[in-house]
Each structure stands twice: as C-alpha cells, then as structure tokens.
C-alpha atoms as a PDB file:
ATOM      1  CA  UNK A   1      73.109 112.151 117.128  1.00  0.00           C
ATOM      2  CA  UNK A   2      73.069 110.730 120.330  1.00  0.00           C
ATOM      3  CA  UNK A   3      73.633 107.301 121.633  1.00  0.00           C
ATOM      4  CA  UNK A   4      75.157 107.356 124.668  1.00  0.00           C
ATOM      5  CA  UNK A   5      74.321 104.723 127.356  1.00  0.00           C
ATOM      6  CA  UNK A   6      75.395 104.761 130.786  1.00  0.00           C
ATOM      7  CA  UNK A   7      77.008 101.659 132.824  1.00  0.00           C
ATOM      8  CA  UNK A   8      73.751 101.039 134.926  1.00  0.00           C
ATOM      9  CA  UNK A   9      71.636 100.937 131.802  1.00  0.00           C
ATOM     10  CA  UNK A  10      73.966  98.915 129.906  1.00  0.00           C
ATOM     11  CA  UNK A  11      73.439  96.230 132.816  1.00  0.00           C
ATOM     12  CA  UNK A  12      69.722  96.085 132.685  1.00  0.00           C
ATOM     13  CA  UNK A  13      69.848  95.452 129.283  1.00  0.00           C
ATOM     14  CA  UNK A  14      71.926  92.293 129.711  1.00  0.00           C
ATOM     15  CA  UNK A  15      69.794  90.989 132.792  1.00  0.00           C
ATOM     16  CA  UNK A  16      67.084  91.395 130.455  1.00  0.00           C
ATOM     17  CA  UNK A  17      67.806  90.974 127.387  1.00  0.00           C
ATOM     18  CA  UNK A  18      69.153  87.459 126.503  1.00  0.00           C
ATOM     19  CA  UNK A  19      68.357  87.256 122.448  1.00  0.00           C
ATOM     20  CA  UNK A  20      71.872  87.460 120.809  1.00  0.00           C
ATOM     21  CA  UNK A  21      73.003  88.974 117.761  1.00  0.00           C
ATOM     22  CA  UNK A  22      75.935  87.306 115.629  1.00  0.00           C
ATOM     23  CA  UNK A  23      77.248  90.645 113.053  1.00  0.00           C
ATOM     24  CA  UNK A  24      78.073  88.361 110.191  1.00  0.00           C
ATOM     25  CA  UNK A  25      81.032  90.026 108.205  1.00  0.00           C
ATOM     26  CA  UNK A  26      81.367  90.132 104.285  1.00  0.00           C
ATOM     27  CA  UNK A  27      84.397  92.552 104.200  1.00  0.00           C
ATOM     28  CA  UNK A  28      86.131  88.859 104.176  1.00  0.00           C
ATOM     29  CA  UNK A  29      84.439  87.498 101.093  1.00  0.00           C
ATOM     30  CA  UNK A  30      87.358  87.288  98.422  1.00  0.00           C
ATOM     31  CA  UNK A  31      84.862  87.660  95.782  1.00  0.00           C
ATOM     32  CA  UNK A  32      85.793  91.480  96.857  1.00  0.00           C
ATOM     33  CA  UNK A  33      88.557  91.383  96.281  1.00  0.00           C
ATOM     34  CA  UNK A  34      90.170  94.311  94.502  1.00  0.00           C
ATOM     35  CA  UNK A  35      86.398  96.607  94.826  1.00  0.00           C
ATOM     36  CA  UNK A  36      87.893 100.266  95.865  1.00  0.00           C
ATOM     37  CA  UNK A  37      85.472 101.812  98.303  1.00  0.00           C
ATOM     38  CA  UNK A  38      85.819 105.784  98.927  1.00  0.00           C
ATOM     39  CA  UNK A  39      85.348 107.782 102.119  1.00  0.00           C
ATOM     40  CA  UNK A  40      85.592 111.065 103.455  1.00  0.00           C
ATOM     41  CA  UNK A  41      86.661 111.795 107.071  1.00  0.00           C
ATOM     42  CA  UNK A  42      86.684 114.722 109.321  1.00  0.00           C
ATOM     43  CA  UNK A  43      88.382 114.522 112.701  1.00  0.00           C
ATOM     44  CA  UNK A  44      87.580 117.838 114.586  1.00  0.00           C
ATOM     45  CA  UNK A  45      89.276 118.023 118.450  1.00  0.00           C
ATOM     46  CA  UNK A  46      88.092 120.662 120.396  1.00  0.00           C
ATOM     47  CA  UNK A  47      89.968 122.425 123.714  1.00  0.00           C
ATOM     48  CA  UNK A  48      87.490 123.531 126.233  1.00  0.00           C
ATOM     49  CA  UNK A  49      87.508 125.478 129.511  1.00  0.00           C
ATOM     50  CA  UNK A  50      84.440 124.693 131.170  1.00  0.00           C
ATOM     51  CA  UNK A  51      84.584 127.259 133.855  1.00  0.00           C
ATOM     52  CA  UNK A  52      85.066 130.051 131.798  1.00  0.00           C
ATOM     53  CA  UNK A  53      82.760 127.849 129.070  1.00  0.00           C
ATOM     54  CA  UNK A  54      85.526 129.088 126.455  1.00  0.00           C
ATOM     55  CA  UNK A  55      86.933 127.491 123.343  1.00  0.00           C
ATOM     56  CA  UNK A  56      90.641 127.237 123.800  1.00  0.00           C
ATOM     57  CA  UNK A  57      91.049 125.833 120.323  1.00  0.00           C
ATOM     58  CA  UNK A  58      89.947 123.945 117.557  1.00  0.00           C
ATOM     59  CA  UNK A  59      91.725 121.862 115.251  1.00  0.00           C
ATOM     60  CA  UNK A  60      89.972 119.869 112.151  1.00  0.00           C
ATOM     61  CA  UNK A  61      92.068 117.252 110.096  1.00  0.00           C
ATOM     62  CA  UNK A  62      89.945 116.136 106.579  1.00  0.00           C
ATOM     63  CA  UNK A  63      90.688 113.368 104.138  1.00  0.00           C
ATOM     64  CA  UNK A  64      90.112 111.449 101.401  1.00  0.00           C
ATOM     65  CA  UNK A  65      90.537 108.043 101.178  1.00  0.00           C
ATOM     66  CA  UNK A  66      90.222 104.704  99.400  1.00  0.00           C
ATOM     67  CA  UNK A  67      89.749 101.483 100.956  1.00  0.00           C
ATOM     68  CA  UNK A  68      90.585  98.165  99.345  1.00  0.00           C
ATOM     69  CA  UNK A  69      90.450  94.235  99.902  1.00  0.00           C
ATOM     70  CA  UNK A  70      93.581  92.922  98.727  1.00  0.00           C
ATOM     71  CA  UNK A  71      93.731  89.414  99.910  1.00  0.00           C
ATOM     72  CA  UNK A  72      95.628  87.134 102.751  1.00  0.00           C
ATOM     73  CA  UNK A  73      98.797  88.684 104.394  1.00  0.00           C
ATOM     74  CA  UNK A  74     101.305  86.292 105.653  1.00  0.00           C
ATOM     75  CA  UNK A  75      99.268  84.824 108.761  1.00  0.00           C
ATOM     76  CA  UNK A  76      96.215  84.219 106.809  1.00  0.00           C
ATOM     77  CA  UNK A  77      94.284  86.992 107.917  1.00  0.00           C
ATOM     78  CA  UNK A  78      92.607  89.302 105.515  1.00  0.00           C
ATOM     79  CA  UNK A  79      94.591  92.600 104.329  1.00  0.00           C
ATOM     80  CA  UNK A  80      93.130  95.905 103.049  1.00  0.00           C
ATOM     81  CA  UNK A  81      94.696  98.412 101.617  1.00  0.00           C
ATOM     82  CA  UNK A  82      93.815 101.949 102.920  1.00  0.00           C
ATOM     83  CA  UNK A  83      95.494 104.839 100.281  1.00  0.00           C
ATOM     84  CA  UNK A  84      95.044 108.721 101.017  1.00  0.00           C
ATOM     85  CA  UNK A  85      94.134 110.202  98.448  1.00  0.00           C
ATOM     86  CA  UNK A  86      93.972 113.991 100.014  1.00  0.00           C
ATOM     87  CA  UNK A  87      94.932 114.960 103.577  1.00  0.00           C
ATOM     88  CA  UNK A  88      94.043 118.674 104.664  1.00  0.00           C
ATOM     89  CA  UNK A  89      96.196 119.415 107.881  1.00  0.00           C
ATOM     90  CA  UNK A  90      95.119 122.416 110.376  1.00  0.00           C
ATOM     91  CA  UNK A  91      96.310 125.584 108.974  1.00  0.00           C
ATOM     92  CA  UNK A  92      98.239 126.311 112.233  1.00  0.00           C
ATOM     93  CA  UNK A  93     100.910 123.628 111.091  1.00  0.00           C
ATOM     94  CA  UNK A  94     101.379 125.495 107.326  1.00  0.00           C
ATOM     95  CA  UNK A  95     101.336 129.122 109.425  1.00  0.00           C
ATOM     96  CA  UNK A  96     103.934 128.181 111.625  1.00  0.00           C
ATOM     97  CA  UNK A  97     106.619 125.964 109.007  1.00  0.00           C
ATOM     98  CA  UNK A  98     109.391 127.357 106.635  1.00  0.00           C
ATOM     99  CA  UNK A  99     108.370 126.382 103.501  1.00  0.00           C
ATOM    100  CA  UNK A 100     111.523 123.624 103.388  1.00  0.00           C
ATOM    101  CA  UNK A 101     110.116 122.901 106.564  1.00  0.00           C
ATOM    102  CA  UNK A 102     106.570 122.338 104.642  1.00  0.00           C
ATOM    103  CA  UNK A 103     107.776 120.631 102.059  1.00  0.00           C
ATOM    104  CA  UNK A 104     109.631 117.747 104.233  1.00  0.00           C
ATOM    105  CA  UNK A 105     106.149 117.951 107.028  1.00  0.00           C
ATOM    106  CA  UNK A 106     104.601 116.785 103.318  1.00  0.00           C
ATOM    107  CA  UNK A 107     106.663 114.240 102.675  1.00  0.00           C
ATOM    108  CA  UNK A 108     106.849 112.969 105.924  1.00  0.00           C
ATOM    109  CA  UNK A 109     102.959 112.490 106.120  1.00  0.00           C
ATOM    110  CA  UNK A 110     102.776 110.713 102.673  1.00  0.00           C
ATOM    111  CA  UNK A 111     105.213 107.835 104.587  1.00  0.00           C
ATOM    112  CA  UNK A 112     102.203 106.430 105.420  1.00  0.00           C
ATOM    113  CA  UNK A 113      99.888 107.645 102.319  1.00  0.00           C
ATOM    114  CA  UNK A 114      99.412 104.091 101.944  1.00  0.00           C
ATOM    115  CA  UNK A 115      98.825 101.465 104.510  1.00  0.00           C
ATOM    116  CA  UNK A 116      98.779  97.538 104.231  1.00  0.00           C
ATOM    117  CA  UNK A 117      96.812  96.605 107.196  1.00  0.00           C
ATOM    118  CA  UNK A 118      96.281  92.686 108.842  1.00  0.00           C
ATOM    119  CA  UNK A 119      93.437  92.843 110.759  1.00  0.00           C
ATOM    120  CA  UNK A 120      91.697  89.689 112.930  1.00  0.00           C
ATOM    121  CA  UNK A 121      88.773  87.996 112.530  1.00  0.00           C
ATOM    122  CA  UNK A 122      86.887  90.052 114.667  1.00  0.00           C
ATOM    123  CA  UNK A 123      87.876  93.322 112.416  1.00  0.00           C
ATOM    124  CA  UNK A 124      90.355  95.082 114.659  1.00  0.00           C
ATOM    125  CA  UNK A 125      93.607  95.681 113.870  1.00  0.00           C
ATOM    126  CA  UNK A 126      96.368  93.004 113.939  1.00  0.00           C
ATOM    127  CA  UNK A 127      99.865  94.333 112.362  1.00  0.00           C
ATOM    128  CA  UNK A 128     100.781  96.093 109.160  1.00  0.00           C
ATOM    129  CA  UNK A 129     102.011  93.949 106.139  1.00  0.00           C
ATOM    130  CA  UNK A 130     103.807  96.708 104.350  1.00  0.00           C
ATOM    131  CA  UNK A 131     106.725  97.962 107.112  1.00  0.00           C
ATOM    132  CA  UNK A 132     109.534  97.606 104.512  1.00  0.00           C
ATOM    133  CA  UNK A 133     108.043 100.238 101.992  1.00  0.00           C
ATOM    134  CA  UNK A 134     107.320 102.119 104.967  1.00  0.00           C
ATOM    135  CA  UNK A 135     110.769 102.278 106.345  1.00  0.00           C
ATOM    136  CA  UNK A 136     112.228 102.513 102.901  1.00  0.00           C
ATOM    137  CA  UNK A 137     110.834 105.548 102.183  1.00  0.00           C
ATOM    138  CA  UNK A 138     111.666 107.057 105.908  1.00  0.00           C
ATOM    139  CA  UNK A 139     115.438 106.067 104.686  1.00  0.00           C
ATOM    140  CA  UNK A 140     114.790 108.160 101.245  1.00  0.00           C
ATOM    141  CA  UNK A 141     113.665 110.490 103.251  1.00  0.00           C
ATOM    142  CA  UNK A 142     116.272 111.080 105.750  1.00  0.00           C
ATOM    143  CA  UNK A 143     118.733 110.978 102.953  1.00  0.00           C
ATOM    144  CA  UNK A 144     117.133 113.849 101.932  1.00  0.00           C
ATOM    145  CA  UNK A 145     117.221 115.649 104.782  1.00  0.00           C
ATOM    146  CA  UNK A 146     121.162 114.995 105.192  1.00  0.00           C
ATOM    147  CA  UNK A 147     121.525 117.017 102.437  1.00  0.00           C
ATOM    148  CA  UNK A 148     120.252 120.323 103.713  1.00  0.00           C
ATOM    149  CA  UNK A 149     121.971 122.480 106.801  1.00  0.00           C
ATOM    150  CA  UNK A 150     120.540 121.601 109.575  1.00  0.00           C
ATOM    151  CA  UNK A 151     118.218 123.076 112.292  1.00  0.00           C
ATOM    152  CA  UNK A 152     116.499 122.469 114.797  1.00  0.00           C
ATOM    153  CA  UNK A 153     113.340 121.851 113.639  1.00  0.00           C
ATOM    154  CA  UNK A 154     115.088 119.271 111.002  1.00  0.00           C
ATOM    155  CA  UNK A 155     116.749 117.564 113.970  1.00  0.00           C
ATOM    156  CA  UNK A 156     113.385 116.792 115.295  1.00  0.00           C
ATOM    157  CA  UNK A 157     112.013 115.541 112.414  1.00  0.00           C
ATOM    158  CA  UNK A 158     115.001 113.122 111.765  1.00  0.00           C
ATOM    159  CA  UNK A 159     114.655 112.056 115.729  1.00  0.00           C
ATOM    160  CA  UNK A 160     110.894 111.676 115.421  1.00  0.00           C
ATOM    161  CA  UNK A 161     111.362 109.678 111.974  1.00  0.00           C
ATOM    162  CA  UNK A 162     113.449 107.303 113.732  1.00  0.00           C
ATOM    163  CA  UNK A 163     111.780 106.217 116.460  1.00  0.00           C
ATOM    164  CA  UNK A 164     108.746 105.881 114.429  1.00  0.00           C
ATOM    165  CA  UNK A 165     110.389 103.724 111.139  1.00  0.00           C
ATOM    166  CA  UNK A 166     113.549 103.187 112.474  1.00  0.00           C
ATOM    167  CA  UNK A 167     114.631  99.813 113.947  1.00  0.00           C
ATOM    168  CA  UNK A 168     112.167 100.006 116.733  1.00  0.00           C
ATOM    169  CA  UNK A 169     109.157 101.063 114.484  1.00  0.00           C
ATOM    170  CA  UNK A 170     107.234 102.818 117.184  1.00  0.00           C
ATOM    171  CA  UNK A 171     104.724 103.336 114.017  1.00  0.00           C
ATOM    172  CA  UNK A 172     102.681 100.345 114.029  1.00  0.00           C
ATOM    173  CA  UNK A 173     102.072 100.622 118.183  1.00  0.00           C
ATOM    174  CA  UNK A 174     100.755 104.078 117.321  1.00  0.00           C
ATOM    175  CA  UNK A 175      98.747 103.255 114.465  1.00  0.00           C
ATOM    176  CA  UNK A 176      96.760 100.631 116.344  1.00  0.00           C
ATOM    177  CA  UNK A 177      96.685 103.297 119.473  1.00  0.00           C
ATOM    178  CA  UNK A 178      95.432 105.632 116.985  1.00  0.00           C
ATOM    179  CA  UNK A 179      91.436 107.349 117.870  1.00  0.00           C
ATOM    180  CA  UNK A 180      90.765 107.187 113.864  1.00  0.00           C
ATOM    181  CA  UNK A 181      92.060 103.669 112.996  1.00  0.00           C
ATOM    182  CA  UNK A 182      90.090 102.345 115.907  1.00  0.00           C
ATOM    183  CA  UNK A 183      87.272 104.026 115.124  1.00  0.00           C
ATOM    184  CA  UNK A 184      87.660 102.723 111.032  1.00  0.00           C
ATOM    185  CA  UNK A 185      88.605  98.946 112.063  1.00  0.00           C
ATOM    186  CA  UNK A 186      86.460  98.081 114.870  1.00  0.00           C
ATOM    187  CA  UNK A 187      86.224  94.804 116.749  1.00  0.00           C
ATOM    188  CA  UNK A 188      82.416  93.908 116.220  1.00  0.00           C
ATOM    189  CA  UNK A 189      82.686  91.203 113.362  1.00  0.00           C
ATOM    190  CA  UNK A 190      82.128  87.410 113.107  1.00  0.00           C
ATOM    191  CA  UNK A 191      80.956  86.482 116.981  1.00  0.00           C
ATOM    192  CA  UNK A 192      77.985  86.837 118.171  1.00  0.00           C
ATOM    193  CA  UNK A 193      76.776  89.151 120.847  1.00  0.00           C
ATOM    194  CA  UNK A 194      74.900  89.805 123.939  1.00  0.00           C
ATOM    195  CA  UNK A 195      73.076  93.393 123.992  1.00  0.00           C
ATOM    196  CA  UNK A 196      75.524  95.320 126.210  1.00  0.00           C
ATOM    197  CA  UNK A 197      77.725  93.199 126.544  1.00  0.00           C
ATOM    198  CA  UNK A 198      81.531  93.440 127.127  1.00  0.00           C
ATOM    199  CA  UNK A 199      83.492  93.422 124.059  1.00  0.00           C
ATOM    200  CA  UNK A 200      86.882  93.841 124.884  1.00  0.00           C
ATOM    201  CA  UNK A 201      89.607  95.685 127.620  1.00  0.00           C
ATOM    202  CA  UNK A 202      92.593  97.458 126.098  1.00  0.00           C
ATOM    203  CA  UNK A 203      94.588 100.982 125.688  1.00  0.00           C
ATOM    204  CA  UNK A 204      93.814 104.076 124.078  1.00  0.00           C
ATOM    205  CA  UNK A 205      95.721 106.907 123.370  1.00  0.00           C
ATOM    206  CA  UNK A 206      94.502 110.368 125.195  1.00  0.00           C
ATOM    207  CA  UNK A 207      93.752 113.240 123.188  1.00  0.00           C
ATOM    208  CA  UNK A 208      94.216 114.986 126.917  1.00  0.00           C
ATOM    209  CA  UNK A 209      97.634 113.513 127.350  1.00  0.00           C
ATOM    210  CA  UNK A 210      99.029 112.752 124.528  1.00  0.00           C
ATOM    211  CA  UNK A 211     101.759 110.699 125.966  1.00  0.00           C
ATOM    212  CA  UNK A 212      99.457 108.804 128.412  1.00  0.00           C
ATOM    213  CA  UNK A 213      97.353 105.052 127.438  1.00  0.00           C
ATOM    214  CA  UNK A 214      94.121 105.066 128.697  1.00  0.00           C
ATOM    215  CA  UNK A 215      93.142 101.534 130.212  1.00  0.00           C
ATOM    216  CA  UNK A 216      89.116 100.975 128.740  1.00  0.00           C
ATOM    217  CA  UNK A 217      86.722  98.422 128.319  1.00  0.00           C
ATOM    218  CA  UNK A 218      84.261  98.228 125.333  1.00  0.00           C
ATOM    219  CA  UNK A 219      81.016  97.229 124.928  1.00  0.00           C
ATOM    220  CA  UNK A 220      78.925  96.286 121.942  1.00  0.00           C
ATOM    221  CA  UNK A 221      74.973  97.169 121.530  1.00  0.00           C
ATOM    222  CA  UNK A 222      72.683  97.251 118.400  1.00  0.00           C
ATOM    223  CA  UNK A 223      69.639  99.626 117.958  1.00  0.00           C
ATOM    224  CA  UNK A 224      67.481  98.273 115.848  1.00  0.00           C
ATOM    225  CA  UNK A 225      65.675 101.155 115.362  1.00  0.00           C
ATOM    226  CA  UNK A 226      68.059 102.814 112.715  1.00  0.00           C
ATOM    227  CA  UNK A 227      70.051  99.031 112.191  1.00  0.00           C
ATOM    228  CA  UNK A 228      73.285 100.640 113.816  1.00  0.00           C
ATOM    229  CA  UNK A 229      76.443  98.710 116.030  1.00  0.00           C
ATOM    230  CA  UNK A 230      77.088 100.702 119.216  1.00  0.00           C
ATOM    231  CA  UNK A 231      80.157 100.824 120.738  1.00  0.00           C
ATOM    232  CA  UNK A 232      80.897 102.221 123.911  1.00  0.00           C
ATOM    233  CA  UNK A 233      84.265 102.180 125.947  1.00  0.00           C
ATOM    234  CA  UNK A 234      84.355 103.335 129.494  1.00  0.00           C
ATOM    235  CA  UNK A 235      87.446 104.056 131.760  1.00  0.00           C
ATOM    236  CA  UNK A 236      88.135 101.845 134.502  1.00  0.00           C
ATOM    237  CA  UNK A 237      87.583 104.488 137.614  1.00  0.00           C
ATOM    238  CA  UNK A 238      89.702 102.165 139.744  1.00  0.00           C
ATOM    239  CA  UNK A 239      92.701 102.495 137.526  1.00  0.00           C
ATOM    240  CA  UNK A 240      92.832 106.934 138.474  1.00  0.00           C
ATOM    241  CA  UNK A 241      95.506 106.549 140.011  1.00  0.00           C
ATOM    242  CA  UNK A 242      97.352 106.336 136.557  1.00  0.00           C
ATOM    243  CA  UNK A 243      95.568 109.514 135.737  1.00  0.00           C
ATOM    244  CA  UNK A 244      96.864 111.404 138.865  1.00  0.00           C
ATOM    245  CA  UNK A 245     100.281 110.146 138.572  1.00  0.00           C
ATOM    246  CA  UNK A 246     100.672 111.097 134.978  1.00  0.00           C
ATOM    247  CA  UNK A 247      99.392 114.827 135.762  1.00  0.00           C
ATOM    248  CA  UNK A 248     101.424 115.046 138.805  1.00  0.00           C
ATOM    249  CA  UNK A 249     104.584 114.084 136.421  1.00  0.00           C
ATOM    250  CA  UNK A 250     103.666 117.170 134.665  1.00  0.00           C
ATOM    251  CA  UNK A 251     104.607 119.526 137.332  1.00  0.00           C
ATOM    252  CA  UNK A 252     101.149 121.438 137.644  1.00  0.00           C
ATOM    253  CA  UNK A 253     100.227 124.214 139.404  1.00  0.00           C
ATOM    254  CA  UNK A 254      96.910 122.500 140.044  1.00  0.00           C
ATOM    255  CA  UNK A 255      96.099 119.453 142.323  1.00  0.00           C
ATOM    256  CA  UNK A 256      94.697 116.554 140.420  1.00  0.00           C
ATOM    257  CA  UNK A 257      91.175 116.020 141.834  1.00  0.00           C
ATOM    258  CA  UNK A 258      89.189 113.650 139.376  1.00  0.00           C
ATOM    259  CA  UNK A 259      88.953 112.482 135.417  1.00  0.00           C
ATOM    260  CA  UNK A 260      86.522 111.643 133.091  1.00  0.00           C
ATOM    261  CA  UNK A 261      86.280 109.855 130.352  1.00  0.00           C
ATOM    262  CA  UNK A 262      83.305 108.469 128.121  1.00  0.00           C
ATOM    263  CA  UNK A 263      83.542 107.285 124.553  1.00  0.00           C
ATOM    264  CA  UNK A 264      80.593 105.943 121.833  1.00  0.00           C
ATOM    265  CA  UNK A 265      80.873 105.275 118.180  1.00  0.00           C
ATOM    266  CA  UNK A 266      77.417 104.351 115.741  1.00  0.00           C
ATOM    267  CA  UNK A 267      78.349 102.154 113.041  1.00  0.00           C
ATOM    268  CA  UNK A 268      75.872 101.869 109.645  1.00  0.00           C
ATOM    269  CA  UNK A 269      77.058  99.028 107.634  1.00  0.00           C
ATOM    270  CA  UNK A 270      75.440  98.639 104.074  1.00  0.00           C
ATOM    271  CA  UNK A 271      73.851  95.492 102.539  1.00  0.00           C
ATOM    272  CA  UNK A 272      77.750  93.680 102.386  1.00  0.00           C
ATOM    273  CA  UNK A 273      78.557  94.441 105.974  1.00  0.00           C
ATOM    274  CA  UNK A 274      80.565  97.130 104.467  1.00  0.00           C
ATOM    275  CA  UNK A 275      80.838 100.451 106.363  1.00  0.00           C
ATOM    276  CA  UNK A 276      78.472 102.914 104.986  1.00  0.00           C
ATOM    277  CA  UNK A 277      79.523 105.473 107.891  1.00  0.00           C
ATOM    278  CA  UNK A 278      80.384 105.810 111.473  1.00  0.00           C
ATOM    279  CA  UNK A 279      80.048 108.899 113.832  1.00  0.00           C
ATOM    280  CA  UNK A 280      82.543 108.700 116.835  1.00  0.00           C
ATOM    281  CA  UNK A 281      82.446 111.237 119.917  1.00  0.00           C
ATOM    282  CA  UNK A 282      84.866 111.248 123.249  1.00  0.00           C
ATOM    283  CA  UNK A 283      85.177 113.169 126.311  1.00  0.00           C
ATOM    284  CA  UNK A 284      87.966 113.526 128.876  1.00  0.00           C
ATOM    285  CA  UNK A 285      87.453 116.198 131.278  1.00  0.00           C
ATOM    286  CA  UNK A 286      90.158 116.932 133.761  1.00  0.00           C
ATOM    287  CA  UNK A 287      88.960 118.147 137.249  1.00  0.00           C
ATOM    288  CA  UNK A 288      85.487 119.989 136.132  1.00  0.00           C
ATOM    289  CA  UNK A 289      87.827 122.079 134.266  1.00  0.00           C
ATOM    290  CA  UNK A 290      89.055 121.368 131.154  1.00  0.00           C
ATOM    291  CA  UNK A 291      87.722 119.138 128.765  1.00  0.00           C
ATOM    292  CA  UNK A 292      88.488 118.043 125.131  1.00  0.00           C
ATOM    293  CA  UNK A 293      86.060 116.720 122.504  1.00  0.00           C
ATOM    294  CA  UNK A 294      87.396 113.804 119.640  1.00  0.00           C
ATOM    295  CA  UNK A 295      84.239 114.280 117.054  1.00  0.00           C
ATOM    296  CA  UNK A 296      85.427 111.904 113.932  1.00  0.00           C
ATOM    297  CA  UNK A 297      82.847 111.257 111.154  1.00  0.00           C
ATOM    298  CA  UNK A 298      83.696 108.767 108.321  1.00  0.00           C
ATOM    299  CA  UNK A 299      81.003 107.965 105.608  1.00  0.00           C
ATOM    300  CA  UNK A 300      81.558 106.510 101.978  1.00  0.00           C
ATOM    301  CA  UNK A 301      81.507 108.144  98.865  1.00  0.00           C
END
C-alpha cells in the first residue's frame, strides 16, 4: 500500500481543492456502550544500513486486543477501555532473561494489560482514568521484587518501575508519545476538514533515538477512491538542529550531516465510524546511512 504525499502536492491540493469534509464520529454514541470490538496488531521495526543495503535487525511485537466504550471519565470526555488479551514479545527479550527475570519482565508488562483511556473530542488521546490500579499493581509488584536477592538486572527494573508508576508517573507522557497509541487514537474526528490540510503540531517519540521527541506537524487527507483518512506528519526541517545536537550528545564517531523523517497512516473506518483497520509506515534515516522502518498494522477481528 502506498499513500504517501509529498509537501508540494499536499499544497496544490488545498489551493485547489476547497470542498470540505467533516469525519462525523460514532465511537461517542453511548448506545455503544459496553460493545467489545477485537483487533490484532503487528508492530514490526526494522534496522537498516543503507550503504551496505543490510538488515541490521528486525524486531516484531504481536497482540491481541479488545477495545471497549465504557462511558464518561471524570472531565466528561468519552473513556474506552483497551484490555490485552495476548502480547507476543521479540524472542531476543525471552533468549536473553533468567527465567525469574522472565517471570517479573511478564508481570511487569501486564501493569498495563488494561488501560482506561480519556480521549478528546477530536479522538486523540487526553489522560488515563485508571492511574491508581496502575500504580497499585507497580506497588504489588515491587513488593515482590523486595523479596528476592537482588541483582542488577532487578535493580533496573525497580528504577525503571518507578519512574514510570511512581510519584512522577512518567507512564502516561509515554503512552501518549507512544508510535502505536497514536497510530490507534488518532486526531481526525468531529471537525471538519480541508483536503491537505494541517491537522495538528506536536512530539513524537523516535524509534532512531529513543530518548529524543521529534517536533511534527500532521496533516489530514481523504481518498475517496478506497473511502480511507490519510494522515501524514512531516518533520519541521528548520527544527535539525535538535537532531544534530542530540547525536552529537551521543559521542559519535561520525559527523551529523542531515535527517529524515516521513510518516503516513490509512485509516478504514466501518459503517459506525469504528476502525475497521489502519496501516501505519515511518522513516528516519540518519545521514544516507542508516535508516529504521515503524510498519504497524491494526485491523479488527
């Protein structure tokens, strides 16, 4: 599938094309309330070295899940409830853990096994509803863990646990920096729209630098052809400098000498305004050199 369009295009389009499109949403109707709808998602991330044009690596991530209207949260705003109901991890992580070490990897990932989310109007993710449950169970958890002799690898854990559900609850700034949330709860609902036009400018997290938000703006199109929502986020090429910095940080070998980044999503939406299945694929290349591919695909069951 491709649906990419470049910056140029997307500006011809919106000298020239002046109809507008509202995407009416039913995902708010609370005569849904309580319908489960089930989906499968991959999330493949590929390592490249375009010189060489080798695969570095490959890592896939697969999961079940359900996804549920629940009602209001405590603003208002419509809540769903998202519950995993399988989560296959890349076999490196099993390969290279203890099996105590597996078994508290496990129960760290089913912390968030099920997820109260607020979202806005527009679809996109506000706050979560259900942080006490969430830092409950990292305090079960952790109580757990200060049972066994501890290593290294346990220390970690416990640090990482606590900056993510402890007081500061770094989790719900990651969740809504997350690729696959983003991609699930996008911001295309209840406004209406102007063939490429802007959508929105925020941060994304780099699959490149993992430590590093990506300044982007999005933009919404519609192909009527297939019925699909398009959305595309570019990076600002003025705001490099961030790019540059970051890699110098890093202490490489190599001079920084230019970045890439390019980002589209196709959204399919069934009679409701429900999502019947998206197909998400991003690019950052580093220098002509190295480059890593997000492909996520999320379709209902």
């Amino acid at each position: 599938m491709h649906f990419c369009l470049s910056r140029s295009s997307r500006y011809c389009i919106r000298q020239n094309i002046k109809h507008r499109i509202k995407m009416y949403s039913k995902i708010y109707n609370y005569k849904n309330v309580g319908i489960v709808y089930s989906y499968r998602a991959l999330h493949s991330l590929k390592f490249i070295d375009l010189i060489a044009e080798d695969l570095l690596d490959e890592y896939e991530i697969a999961m079940d899940f359900e996804l549920k209207l629940i009602g209001k949260g405590s603003s208002g705003a419509s809540v769903f409830n998202i519950k995993i109901i399988q989560l296959s991890l890349p076999e490196i992580i099993s390969e290279t853990l203890t099996p105590a070490m597996l078994e508290y990897n496990t129960r760290y990932q089913n912390i968030t096994s099920e997820l109260q989310i607020r979202l806005t109007e527009n679809g996109s993710i506000k706050a979560l509803e259900n942080v006490v449950e969430l830092k409950q169970k990292w305090i079960s958890l952790k109580e757990s863990i200060a049972k066994e002799p501890q290593t290294a690898e346990l220390e970690a854990l416990k640090e990482r646990g606590e900056l993510a559900y402890g007081n500061a609850f770094e989790y719900e700034d990651t969740l809504k920096s997350s690729l696959f949330f983003n991609c699930l709860f996008s911001e295309f609902y209840n406004r209406f729209h102007i063939q490429g036009a802007e959508l929105s400018e925020h941060e994304v997290r780099s699959s490149l630098f993992p430590d590093l938000m990506i300044p982007v703006t999005a933009y919404f199109d519609y192909n009527s052809e297939n019925e699909s929502v398009v959305i595309s986020k570019d990076f600002d090429l003025g705001k490099t400098g961030l790019i540059k910095e970051h890699f110098d940080s890093l202490a490489n070998e190599d001079k920084f000498d230019h970045y890439f980044y390019q980002e589209n999503a196709a959204y399919f939406l069934d009679q409701n305004d429900h999502l019947s299945s998206v197909e998400l694929i991003r690019r950052e290349t580093l220098n002509g050199m190295n480059e890593v591919i997000d492909h996520i695909q999320i379709w209902k069951q």
